[in-house]
N, C-alpha and C. Protein backbone atom coordinates (compact mmCIF):
# COMPACT_ATOMS: atom_id res chain seq x y z
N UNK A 1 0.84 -1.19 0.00
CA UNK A 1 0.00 0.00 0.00
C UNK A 1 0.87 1.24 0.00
N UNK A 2 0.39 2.00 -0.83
CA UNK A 2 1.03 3.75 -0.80
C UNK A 2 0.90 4.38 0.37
N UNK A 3 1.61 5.09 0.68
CA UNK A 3 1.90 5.97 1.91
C UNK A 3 0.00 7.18 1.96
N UNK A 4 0.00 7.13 0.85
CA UNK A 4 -1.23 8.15 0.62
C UNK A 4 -2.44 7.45 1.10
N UNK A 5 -2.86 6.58 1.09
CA UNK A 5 -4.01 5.19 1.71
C UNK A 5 -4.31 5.90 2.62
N UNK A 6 -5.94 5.77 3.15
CA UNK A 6 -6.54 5.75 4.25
C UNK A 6 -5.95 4.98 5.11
N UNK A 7 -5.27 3.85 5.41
CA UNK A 7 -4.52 3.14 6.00
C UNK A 7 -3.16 3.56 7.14
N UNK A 8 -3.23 4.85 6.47
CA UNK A 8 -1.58 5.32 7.62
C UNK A 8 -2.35 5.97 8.64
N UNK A 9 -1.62 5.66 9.88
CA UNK A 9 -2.06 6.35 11.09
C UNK A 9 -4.27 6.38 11.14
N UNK A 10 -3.97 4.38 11.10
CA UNK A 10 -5.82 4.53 11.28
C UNK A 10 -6.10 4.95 13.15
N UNK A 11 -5.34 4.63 14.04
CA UNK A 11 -5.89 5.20 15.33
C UNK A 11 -6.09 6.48 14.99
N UNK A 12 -5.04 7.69 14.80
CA UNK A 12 -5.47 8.94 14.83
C UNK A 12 -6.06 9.65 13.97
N UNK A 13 -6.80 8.96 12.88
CA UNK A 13 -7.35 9.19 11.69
C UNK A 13 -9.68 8.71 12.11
N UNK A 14 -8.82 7.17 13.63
CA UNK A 14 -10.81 7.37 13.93
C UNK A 14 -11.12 8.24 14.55
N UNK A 15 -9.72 8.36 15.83
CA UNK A 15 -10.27 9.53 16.86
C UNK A 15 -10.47 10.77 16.04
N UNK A 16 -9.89 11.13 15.48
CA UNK A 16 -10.65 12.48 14.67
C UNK A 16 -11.93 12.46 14.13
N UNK A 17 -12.13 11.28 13.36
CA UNK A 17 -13.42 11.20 13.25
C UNK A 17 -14.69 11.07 14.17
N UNK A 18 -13.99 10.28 15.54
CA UNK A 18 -14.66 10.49 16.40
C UNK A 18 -15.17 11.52 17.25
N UNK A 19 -13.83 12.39 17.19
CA UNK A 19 -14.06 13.91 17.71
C UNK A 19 -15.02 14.72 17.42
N UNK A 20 -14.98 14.45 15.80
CA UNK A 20 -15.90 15.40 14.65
C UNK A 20 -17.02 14.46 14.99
N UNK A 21 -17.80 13.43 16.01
CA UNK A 21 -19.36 13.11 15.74
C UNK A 21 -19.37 12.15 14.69
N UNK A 22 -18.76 11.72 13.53
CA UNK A 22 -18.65 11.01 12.60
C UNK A 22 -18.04 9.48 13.02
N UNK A 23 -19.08 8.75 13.88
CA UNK A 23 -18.46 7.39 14.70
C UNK A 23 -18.69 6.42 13.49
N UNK A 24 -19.44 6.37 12.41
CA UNK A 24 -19.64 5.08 11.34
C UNK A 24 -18.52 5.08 10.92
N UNK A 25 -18.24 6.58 10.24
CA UNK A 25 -17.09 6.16 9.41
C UNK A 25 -15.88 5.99 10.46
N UNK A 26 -15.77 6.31 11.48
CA UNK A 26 -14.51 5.81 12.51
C UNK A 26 -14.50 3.72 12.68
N UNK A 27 -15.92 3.47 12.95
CA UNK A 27 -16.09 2.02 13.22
C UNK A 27 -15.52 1.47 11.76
N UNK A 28 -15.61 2.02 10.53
CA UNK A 28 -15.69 1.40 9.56
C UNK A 28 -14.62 1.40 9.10
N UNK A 29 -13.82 2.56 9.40
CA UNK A 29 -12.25 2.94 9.49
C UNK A 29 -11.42 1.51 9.85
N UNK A 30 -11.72 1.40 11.43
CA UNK A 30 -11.12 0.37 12.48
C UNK A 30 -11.56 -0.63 11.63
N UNK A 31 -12.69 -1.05 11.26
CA UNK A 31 -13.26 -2.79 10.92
C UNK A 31 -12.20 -2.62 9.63
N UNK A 32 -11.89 -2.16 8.83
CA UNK A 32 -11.07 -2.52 7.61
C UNK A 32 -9.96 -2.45 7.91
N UNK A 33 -9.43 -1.83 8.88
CA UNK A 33 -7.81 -1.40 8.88
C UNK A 33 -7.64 -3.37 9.78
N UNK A 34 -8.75 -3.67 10.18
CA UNK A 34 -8.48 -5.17 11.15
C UNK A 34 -8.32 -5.84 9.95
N UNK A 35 -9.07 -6.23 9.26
CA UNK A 35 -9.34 -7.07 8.58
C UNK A 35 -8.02 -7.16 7.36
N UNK A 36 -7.69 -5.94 7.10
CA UNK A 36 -6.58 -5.93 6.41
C UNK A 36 -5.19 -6.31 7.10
N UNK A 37 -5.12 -5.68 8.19
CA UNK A 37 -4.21 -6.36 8.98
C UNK A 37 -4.46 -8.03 9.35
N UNK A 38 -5.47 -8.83 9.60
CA UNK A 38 -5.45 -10.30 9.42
C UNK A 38 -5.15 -10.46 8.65
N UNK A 39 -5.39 -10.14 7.55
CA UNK A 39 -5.30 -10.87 6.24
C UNK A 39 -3.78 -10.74 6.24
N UNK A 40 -2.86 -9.60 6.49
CA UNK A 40 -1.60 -9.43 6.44
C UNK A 40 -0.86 -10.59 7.15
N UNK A 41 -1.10 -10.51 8.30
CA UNK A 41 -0.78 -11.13 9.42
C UNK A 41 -0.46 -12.66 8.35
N UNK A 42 -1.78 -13.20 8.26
CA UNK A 42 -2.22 -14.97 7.83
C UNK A 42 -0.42 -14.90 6.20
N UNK A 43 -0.90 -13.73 5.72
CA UNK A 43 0.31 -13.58 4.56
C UNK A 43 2.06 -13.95 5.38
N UNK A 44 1.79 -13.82 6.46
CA UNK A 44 3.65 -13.47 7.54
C UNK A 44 3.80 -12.41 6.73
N UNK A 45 3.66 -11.47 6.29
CA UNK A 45 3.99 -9.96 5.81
C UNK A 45 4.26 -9.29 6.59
N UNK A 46 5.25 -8.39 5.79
CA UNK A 46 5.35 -6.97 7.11
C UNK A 46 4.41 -6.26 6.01
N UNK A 47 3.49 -5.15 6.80
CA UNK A 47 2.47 -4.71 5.64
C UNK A 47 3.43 -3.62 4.75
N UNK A 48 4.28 -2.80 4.67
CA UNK A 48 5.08 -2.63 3.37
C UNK A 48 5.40 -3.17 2.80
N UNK A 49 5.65 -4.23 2.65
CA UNK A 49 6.38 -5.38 2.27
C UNK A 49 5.69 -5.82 0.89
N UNK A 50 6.38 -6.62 -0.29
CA UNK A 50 5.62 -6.90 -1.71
C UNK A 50 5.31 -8.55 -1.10
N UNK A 51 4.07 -9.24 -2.18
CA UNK A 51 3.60 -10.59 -1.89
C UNK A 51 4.82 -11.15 -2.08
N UNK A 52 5.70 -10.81 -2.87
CA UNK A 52 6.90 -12.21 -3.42
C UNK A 52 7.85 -11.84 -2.07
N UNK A 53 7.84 -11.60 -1.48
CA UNK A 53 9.11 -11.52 -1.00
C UNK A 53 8.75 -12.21 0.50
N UNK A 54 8.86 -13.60 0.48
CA UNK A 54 8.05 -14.26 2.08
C UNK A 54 9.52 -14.94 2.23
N UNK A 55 10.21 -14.49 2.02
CA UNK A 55 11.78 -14.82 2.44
C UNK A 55 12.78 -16.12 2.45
N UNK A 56 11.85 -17.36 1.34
CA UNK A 56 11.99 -18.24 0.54
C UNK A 56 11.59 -18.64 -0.64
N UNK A 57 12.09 -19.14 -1.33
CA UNK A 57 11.79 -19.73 -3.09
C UNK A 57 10.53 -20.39 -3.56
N UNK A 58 10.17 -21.12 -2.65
CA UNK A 58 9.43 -22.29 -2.67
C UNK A 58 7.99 -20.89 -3.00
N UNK A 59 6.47 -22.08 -3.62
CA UNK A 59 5.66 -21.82 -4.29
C UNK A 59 4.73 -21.34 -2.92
N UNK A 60 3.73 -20.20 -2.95
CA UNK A 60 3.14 -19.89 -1.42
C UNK A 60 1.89 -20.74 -1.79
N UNK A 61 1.35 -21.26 -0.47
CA UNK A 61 0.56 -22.34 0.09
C UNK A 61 -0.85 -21.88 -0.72
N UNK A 62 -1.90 -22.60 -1.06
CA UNK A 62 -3.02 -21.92 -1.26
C UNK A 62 -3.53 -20.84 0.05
N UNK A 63 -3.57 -21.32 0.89
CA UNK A 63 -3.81 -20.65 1.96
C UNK A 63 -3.51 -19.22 2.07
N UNK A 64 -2.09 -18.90 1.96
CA UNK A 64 -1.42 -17.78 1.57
C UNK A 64 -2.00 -16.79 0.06
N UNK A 65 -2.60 -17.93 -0.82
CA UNK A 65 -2.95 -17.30 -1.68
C UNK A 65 -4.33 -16.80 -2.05
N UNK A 66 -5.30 -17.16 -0.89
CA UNK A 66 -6.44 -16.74 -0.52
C UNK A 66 -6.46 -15.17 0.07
N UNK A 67 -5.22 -15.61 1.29
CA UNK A 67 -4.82 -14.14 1.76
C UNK A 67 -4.72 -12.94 1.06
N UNK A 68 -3.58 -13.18 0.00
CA UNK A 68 -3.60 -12.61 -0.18
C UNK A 68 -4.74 -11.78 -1.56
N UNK A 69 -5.22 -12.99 -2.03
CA UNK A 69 -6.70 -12.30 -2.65
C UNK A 69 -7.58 -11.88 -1.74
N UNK A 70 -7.45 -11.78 -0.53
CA UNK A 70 -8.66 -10.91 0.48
C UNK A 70 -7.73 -9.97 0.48
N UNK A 71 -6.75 -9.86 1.18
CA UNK A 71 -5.72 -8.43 1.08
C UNK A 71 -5.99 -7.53 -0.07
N UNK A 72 -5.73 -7.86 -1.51
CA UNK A 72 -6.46 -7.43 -2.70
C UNK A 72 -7.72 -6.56 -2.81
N UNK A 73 -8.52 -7.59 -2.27
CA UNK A 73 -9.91 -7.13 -2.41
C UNK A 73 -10.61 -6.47 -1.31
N UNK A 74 -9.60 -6.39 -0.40
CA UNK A 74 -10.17 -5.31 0.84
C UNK A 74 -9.19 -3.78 0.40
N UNK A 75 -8.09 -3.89 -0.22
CA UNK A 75 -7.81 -2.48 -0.98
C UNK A 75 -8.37 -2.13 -2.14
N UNK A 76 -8.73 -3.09 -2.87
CA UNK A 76 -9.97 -2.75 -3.83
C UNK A 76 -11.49 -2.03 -3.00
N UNK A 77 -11.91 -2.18 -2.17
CA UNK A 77 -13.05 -1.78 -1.33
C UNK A 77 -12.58 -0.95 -0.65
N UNK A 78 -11.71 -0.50 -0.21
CA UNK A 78 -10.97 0.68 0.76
C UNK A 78 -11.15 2.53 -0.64
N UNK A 79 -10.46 1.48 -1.78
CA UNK A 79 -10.26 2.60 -2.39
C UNK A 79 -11.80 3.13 -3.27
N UNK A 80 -12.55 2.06 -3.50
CA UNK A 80 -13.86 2.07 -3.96
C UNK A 80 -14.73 3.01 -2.86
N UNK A 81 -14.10 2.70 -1.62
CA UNK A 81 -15.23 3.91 -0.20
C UNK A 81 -14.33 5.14 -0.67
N UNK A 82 -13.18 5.59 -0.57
CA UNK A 82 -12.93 6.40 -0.95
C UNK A 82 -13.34 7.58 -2.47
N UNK A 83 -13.12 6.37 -3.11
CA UNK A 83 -14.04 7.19 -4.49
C UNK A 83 -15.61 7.59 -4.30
N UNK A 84 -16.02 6.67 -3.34
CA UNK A 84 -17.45 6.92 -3.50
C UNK A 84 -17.58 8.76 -2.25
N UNK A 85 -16.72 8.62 -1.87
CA UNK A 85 -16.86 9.61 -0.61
C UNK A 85 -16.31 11.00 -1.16
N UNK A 86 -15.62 11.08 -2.37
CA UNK A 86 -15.17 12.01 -3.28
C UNK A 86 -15.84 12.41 -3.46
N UNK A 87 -17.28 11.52 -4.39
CA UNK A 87 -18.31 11.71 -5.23
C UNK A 87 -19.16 12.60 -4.93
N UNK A 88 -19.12 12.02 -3.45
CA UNK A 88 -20.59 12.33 -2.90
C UNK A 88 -20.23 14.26 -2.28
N UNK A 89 -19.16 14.84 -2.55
CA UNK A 89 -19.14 15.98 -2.42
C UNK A 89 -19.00 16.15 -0.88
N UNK A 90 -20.03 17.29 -0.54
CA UNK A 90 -19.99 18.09 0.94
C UNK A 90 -20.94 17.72 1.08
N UNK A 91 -20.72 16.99 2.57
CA UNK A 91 -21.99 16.50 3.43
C UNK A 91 -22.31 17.14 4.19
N UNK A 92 -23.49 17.00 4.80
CA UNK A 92 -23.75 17.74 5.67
C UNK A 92 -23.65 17.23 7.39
N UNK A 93 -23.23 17.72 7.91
CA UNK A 93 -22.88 17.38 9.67
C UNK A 93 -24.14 16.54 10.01
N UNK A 94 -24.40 16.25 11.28
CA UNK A 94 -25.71 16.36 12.07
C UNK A 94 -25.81 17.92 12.11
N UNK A 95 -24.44 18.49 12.73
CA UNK A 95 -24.61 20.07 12.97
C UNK A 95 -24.59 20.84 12.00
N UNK A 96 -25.80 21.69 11.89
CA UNK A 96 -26.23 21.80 10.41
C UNK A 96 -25.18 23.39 9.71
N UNK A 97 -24.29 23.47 10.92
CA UNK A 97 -23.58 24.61 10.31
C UNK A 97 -21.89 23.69 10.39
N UNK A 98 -22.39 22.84 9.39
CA UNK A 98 -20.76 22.33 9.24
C UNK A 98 -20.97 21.28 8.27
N UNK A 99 -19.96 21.09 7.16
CA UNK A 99 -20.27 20.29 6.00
C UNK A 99 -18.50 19.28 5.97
N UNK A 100 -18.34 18.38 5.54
CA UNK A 100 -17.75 17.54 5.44
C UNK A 100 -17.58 16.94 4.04
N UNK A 101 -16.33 16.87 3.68
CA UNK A 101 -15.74 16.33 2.04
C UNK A 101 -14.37 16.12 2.21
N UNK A 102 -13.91 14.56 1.55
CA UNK A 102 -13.25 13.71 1.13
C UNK A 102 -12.67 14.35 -0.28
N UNK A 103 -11.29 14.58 -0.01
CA UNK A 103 -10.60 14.88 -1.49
C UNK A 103 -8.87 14.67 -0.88
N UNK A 104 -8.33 13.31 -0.59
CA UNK A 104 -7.29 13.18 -0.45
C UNK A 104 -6.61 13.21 1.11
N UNK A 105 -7.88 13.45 1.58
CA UNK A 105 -8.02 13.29 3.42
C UNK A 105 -9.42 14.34 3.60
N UNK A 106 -9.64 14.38 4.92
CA UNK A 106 -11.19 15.64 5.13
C UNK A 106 -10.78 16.85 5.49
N UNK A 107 -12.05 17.07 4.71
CA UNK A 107 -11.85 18.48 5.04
C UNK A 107 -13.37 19.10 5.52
N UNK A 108 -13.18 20.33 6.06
CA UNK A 108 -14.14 20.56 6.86
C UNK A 108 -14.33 22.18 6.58
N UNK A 109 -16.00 22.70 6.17
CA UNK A 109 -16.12 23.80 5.81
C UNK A 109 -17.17 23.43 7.39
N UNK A 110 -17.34 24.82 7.71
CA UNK A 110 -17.88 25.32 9.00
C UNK A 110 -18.46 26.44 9.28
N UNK A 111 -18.96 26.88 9.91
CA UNK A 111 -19.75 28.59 10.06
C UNK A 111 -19.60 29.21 11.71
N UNK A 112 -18.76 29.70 11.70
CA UNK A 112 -18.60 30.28 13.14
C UNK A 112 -18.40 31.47 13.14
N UNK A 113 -19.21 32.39 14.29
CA UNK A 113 -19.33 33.74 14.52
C UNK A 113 -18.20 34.55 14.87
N UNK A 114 -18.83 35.59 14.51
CA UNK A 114 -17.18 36.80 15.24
C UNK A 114 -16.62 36.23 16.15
N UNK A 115 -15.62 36.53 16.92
CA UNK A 115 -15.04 36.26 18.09
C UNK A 115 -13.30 36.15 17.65
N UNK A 116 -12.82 37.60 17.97
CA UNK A 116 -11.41 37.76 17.92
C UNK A 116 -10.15 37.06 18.67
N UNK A 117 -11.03 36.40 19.50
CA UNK A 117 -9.84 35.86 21.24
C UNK A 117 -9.97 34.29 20.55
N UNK A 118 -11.25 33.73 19.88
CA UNK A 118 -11.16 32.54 19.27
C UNK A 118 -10.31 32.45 17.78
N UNK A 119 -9.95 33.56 16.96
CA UNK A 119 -9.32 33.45 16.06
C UNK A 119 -10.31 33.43 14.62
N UNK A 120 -11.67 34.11 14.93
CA UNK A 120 -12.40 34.35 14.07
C UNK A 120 -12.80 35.79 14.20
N UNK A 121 -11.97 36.50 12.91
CA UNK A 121 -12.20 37.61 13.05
C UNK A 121 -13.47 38.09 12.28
N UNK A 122 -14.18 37.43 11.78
CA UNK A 122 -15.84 37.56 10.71
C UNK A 122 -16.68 36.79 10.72
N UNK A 123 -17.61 36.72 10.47
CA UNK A 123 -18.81 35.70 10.62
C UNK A 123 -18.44 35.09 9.84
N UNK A 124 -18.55 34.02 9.37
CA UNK A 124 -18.84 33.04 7.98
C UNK A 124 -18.66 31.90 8.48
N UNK A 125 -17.84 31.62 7.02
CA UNK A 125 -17.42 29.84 6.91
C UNK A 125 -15.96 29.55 6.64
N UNK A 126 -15.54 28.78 7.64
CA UNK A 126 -14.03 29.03 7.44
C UNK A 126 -13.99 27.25 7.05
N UNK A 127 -12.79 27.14 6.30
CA UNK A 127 -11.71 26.14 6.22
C UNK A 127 -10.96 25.54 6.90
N UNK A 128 -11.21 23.54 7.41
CA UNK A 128 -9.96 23.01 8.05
C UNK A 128 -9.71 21.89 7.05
N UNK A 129 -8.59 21.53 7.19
CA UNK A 129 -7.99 20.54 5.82
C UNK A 129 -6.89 19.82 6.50
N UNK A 130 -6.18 18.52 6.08
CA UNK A 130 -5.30 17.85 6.70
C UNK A 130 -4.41 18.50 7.05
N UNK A 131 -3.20 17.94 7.65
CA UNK A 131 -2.22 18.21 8.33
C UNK A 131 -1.18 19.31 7.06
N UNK A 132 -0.72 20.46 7.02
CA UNK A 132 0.12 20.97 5.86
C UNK A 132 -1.12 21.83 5.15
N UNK A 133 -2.14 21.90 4.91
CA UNK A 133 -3.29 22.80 4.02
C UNK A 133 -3.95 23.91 4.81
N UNK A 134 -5.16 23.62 5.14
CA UNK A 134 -5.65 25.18 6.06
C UNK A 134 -6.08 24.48 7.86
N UNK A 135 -5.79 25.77 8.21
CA UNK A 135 -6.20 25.55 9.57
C UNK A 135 -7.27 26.70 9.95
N UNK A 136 -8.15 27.06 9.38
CA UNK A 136 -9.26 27.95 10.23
C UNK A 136 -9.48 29.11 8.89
N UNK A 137 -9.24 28.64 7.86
CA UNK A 137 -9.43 29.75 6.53
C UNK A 137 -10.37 30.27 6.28
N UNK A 138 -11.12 31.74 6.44
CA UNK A 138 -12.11 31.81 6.15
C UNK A 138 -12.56 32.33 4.35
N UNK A 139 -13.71 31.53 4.13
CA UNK A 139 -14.05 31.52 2.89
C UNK A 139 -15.04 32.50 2.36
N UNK A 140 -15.93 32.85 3.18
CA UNK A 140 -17.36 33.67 2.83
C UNK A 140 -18.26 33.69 3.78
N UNK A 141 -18.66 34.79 3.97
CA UNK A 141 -19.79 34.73 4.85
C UNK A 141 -21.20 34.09 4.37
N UNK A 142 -21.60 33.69 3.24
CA UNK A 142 -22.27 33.17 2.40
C UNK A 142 -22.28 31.23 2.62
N UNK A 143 -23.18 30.58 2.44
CA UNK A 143 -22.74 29.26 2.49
C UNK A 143 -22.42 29.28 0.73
N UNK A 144 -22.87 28.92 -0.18
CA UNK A 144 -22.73 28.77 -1.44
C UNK A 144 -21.27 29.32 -2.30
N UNK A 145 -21.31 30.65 -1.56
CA UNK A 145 -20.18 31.13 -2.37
C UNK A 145 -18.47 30.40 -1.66
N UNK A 146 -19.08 30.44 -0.41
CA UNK A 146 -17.80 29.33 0.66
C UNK A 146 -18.01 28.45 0.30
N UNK A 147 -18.54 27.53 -0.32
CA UNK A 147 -18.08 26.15 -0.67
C UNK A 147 -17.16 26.20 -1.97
N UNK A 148 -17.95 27.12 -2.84
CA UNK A 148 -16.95 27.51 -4.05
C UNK A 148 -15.49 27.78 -3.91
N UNK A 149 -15.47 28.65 -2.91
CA UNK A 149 -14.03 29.17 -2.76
C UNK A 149 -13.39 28.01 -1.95
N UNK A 150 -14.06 27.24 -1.48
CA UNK A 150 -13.32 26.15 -0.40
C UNK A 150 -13.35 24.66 -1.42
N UNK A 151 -13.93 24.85 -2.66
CA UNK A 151 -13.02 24.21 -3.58
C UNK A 151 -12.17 24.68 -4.51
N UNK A 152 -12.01 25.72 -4.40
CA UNK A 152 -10.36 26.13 -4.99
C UNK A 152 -9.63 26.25 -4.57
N UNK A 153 -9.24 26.71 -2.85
CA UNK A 153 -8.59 26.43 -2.36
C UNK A 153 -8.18 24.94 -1.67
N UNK A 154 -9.01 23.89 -1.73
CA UNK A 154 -8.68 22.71 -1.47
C UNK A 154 -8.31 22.24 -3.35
N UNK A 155 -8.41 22.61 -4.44
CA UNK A 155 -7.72 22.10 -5.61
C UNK A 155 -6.18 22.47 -5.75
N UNK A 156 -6.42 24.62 -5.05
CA UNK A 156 -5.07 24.47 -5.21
C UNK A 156 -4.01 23.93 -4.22
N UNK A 157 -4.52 23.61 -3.40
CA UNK A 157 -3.46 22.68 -2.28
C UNK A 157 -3.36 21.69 -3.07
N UNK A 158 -3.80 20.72 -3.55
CA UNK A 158 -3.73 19.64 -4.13
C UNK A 158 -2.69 19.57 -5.32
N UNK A 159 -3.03 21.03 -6.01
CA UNK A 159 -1.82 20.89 -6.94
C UNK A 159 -0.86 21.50 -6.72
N UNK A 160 -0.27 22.38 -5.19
CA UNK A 160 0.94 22.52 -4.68
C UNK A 160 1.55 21.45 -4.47
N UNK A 161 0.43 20.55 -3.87
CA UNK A 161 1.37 19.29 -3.27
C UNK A 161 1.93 18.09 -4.27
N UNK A 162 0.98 18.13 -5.57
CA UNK A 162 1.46 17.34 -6.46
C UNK A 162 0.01 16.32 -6.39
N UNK A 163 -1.06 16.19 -5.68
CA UNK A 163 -1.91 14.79 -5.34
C UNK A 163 -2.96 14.99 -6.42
N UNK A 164 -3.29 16.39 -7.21
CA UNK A 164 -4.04 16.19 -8.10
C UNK A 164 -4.00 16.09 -9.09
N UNK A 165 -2.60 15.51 -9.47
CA UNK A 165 -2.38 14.89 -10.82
C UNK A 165 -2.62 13.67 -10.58
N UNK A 166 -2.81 13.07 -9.76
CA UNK A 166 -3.82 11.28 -10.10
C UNK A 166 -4.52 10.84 -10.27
């Protein structure tokens, strides 16, 4: 698996989700990151590690080769939730002044009031994005026109960093 995978750092990737109220996709996080790890495990893999390399010649067991067709097909389904979570754009919270979207990790458009000592110097909708992109950006006091601007600024992060050429 690529360093880029939902897969790196799944503990601090549910608790965030858990933080944010979003416990399905945290449970669903954990249930795949297990299951991929069994399947690793049953392989003797280190999970960087390529299928050929089990540190002898000899032909791998069927057993092994089940594994690793579930290994397969649980990163086939990892990356299939991911595409589908692209798709589906900006969601909406439970909390109805906060929207949620998938484009290479989450990101989070929000609506919080004045308050200078909190680091919101205007009403609107500000910007949070993974680790390296925005931390509290505000976009518009508008919902519509802030989502606009909070996809150009989440495209052009993407193509500072190089991730939206894939």
């Amino acid at each position: 698996m690529n360093d880029r995978s939902v897969g790196v750092e799944i503990d601090a990737t549910a608790r965030w989700l858990e933080e944010r109220g979003m416990h399905g996709a945290a449970r669903l996080l954990l249930r795949v990151a297990r299951q991929r790890d069994d399947a690793v495990q049953q392989l003797g893999l280190h999970p960087a590690s390529p299928v050929h390399r089990t540190g002898h010649a000899e032909r791998a067991a069927p057993r092994d080769l089940d594994a690793a067709a579930e290994a397969a097909m649980l990163r086939t389904e990892l990356a299939r939730f991911q595409a589908l979570a692209e798709r589906a754009g900006w969601v909406r919270d439970a909390d109805a002044n906060r929207l949620w979207r998938w484009r290479d990790g989450w990101w989070e458009l929000g609506r919080r009031r004045r308050n200078p000592n909190d680091g919101y110097h205007d009403t609107g909708w500000y910007l949070w994005g993974p680790v390296g992109s925005y931390e509290g950006e505000w976009t518009d006091r508008r919902r519509e026109p802030a989502i606009a601007e909070a996809e150009r600024l989440i495209t052009k992060h993407r193509a500072a960093t190089g991730e939206g050429a894939r």
